[in-house]
N, C-alpha and C. Protein backbone atom coordinates (compact mmCIF):
# COMPACT_ATOMS: atom_id res chain seq x y z
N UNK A 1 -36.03 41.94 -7.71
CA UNK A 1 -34.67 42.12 -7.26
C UNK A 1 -33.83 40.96 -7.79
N UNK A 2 -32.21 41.28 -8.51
CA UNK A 2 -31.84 40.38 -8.95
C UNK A 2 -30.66 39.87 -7.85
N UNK A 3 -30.66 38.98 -7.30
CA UNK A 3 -29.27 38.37 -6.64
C UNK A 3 -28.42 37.85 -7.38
N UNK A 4 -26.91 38.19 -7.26
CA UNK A 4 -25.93 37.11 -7.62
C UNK A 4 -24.86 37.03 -7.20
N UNK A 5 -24.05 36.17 -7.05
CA UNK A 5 -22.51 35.96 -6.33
C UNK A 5 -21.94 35.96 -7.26
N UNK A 6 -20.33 36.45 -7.05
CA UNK A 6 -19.11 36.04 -7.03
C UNK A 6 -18.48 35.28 -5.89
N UNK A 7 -17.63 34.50 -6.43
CA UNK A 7 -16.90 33.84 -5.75
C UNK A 7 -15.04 34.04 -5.89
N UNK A 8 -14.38 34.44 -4.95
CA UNK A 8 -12.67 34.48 -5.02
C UNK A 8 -12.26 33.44 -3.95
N UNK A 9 -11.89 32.32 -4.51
CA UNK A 9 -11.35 31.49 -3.66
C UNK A 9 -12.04 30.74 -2.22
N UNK A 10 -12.36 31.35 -0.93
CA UNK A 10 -12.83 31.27 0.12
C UNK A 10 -13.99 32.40 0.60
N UNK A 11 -13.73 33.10 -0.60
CA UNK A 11 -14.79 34.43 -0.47
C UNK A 11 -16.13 34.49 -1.66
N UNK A 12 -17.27 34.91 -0.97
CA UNK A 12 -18.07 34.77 -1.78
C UNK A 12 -19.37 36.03 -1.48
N UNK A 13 -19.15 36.89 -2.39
CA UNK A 13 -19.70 38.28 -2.30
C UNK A 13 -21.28 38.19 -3.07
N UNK A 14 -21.89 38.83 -2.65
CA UNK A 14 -23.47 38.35 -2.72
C UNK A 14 -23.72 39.53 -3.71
N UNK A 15 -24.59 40.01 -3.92
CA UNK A 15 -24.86 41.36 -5.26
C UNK A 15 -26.42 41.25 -4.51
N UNK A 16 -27.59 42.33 -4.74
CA UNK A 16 -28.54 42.79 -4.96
C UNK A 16 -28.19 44.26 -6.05
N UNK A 17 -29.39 43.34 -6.99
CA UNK A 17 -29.21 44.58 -7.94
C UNK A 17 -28.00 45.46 -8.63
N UNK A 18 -26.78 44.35 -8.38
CA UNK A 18 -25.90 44.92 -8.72
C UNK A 18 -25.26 45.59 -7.91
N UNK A 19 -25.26 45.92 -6.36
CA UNK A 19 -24.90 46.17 -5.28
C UNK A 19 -24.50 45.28 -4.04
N UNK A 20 -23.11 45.39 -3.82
CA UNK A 20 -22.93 44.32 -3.00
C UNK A 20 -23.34 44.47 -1.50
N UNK A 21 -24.11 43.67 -1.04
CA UNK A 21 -24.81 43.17 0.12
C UNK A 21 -24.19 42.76 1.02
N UNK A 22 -24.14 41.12 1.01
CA UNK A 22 -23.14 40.65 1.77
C UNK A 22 -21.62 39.93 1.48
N UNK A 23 -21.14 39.63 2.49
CA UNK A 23 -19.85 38.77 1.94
C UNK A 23 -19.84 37.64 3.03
N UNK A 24 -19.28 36.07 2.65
CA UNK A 24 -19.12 35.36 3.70
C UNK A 24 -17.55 35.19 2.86
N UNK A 25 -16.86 34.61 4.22
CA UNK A 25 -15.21 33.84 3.86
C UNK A 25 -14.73 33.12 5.25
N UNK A 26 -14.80 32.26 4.98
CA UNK A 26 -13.84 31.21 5.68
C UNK A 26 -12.00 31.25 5.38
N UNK A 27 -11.30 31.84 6.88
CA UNK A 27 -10.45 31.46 6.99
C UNK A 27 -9.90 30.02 7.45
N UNK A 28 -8.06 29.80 7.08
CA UNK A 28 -7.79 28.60 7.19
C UNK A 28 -8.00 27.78 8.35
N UNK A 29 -8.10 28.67 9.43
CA UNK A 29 -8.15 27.83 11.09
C UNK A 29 -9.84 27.68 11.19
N UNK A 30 -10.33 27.43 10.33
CA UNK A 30 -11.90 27.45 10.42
C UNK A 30 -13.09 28.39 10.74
N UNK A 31 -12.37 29.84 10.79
CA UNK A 31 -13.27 30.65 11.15
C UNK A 31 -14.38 31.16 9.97
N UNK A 32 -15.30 31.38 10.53
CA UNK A 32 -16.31 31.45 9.04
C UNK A 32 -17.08 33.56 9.65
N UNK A 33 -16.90 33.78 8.38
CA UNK A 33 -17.31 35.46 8.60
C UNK A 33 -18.48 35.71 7.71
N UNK A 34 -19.13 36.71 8.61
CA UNK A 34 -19.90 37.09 7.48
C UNK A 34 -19.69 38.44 7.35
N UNK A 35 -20.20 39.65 6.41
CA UNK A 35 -20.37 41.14 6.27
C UNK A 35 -21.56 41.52 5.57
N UNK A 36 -21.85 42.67 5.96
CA UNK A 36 -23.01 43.12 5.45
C UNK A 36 -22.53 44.74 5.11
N UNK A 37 -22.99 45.07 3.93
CA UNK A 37 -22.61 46.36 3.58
C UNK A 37 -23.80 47.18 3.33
N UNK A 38 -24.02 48.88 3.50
CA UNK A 38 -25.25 49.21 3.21
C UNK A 38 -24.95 49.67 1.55
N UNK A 39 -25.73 50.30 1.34
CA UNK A 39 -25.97 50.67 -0.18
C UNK A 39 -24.72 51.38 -0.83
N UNK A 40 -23.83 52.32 -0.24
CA UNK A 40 -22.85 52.86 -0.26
C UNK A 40 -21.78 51.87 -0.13
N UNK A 41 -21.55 51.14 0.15
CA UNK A 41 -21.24 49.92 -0.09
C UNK A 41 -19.59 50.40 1.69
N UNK A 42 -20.03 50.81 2.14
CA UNK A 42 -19.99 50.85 3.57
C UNK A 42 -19.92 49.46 4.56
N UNK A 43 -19.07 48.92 4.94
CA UNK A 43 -19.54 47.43 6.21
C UNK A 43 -19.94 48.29 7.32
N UNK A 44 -21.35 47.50 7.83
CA UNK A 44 -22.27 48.09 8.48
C UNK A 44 -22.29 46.67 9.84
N UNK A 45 -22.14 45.55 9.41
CA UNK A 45 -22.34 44.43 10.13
C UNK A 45 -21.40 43.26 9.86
N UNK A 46 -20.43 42.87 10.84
CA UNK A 46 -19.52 41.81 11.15
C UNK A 46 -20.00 41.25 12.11
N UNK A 47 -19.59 39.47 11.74
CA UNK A 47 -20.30 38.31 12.61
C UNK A 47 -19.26 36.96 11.91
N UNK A 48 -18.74 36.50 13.11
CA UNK A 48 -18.51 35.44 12.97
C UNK A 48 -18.64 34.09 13.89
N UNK A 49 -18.01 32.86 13.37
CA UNK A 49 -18.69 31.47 14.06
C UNK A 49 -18.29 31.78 15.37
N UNK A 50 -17.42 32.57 16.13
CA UNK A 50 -17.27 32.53 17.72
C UNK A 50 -18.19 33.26 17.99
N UNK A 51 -19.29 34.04 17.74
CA UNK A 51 -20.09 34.70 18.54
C UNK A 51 -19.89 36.13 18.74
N UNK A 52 -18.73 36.63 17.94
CA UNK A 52 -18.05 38.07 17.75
C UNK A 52 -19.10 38.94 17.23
N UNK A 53 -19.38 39.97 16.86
CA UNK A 53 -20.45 40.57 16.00
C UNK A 53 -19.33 42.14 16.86
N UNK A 54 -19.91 43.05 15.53
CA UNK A 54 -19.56 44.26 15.20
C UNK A 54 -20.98 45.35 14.58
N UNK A 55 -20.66 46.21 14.93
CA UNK A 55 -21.88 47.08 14.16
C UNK A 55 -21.17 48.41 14.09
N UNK A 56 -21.42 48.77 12.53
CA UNK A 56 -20.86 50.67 12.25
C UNK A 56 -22.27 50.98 11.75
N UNK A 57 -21.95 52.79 12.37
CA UNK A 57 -22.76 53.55 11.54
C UNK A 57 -22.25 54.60 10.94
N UNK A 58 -23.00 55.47 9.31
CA UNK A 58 -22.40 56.11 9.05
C UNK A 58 -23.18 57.52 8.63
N UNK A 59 -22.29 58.35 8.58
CA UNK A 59 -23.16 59.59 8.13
C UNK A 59 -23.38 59.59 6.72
N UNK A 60 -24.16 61.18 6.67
CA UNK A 60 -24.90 61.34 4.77
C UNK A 60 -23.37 61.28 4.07
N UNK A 61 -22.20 61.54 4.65
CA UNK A 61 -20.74 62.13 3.86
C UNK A 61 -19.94 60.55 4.24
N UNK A 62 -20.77 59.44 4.61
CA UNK A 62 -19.92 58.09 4.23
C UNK A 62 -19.12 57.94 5.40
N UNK A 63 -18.69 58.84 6.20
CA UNK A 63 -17.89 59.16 7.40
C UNK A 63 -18.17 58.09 8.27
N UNK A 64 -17.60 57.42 9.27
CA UNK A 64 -18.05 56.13 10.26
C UNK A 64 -18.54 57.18 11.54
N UNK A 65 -19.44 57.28 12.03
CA UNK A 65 -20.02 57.69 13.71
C UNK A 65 -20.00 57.09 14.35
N UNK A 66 -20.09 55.75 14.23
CA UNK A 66 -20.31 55.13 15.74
C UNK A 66 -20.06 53.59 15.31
N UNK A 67 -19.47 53.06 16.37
CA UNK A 67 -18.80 51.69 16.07
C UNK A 67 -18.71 51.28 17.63
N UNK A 68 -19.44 49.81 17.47
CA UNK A 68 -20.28 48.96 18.90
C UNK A 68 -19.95 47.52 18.34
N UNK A 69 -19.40 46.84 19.31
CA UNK A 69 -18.82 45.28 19.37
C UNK A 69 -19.42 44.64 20.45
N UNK A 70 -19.29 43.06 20.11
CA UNK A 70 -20.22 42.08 20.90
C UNK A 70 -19.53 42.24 22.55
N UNK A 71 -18.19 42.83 22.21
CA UNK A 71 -17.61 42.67 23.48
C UNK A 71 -17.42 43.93 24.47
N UNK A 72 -18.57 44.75 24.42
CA UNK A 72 -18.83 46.05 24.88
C UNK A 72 -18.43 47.39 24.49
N UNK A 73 -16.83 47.37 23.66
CA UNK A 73 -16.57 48.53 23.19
C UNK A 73 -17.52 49.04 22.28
N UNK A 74 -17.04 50.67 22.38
CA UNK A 74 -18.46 51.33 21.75
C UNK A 74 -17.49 52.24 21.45
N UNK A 75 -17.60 53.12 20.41
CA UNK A 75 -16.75 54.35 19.96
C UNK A 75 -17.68 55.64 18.83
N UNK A 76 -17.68 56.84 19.39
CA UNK A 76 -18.55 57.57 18.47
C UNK A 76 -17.01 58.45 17.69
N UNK A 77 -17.55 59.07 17.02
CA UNK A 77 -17.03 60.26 15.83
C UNK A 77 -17.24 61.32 15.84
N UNK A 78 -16.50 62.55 15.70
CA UNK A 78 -16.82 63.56 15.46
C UNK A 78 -16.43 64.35 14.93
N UNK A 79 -16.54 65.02 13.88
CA UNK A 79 -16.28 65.95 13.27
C UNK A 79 -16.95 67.54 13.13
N UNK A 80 -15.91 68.41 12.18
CA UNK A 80 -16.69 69.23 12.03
C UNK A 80 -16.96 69.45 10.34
N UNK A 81 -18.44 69.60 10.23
CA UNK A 81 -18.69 69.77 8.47
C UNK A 81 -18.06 71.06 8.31
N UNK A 82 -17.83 71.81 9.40
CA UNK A 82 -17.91 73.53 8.08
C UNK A 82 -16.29 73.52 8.34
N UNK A 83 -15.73 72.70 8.13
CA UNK A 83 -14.16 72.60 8.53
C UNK A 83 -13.61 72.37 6.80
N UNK A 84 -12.78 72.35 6.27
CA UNK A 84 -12.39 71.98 4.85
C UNK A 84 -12.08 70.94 5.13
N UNK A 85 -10.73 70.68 5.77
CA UNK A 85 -10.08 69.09 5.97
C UNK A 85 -11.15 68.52 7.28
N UNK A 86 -12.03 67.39 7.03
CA UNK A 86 -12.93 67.34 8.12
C UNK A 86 -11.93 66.12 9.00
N UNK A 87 -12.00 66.78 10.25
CA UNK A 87 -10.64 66.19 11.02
C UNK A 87 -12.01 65.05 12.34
N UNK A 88 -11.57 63.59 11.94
CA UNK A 88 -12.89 62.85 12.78
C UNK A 88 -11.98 62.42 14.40
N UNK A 89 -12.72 63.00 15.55
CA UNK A 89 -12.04 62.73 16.61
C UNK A 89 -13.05 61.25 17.19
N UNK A 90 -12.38 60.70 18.03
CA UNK A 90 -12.87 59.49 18.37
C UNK A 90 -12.37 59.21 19.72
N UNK A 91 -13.51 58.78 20.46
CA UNK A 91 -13.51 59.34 21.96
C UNK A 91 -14.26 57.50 22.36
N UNK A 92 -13.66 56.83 23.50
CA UNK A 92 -14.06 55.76 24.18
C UNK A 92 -15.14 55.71 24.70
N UNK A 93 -16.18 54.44 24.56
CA UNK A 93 -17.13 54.85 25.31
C UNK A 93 -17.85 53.53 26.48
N UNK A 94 -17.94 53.74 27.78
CA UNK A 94 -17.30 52.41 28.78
C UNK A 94 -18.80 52.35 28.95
N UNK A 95 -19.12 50.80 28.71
CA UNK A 95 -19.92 50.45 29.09
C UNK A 95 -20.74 51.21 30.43
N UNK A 96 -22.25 51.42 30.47
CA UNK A 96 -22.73 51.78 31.42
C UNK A 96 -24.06 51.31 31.75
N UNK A 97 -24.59 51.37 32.93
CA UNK A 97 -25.97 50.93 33.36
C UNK A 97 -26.86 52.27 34.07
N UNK A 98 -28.12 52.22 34.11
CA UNK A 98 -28.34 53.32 35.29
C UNK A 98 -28.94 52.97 35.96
């Protein structure tokens, strides 16, 4: 596997194989980020120095399903495939225990 970066300024994008992986960037008030993209080149994973974190998932059609934060929000997707214009509804989802 070959790794390599680019670098733009405060940003610095990682490669596998010619596919970008991750990204880190430091904004000016000191915040430092990271991203992670899957193969589709999709962000799949956000994290930064406060302890924030993010997570998406996506379908075979690239579409986002489901999106979950460090700070409990949670949100799914829905669509319909046999639709032409695929119209994605997005519905809240409140923390729960059982």
């Amino acid at each position: 596997m070959k790794i390599t970066k680019t670098i733009y300024g405060n940003y610095i994008i990682y490669f596998y194989d010619g596919v970008k992986k991750y990204e880190h960037f430091k904004e000016g008030r000191g915040l430092d980020c990271w991203k992670e993209y899957d193969t589709d080149g999709n962000e799949i994973h956000y994290k930064n120095n406060t302890g924030f974190e993010s997570w998406r998932e996506y379908d075979t059609h690239n579409k986002r399903i489901h999106y979950k934060n460090s700070l409990g929000d949670e949100t799914w997707s829905h669509y319909n495939l046999n639709s032409k214009n695929i119209e994605i509804k997005e519905e809240d989802i409140k923390p729960f225990s059982f």
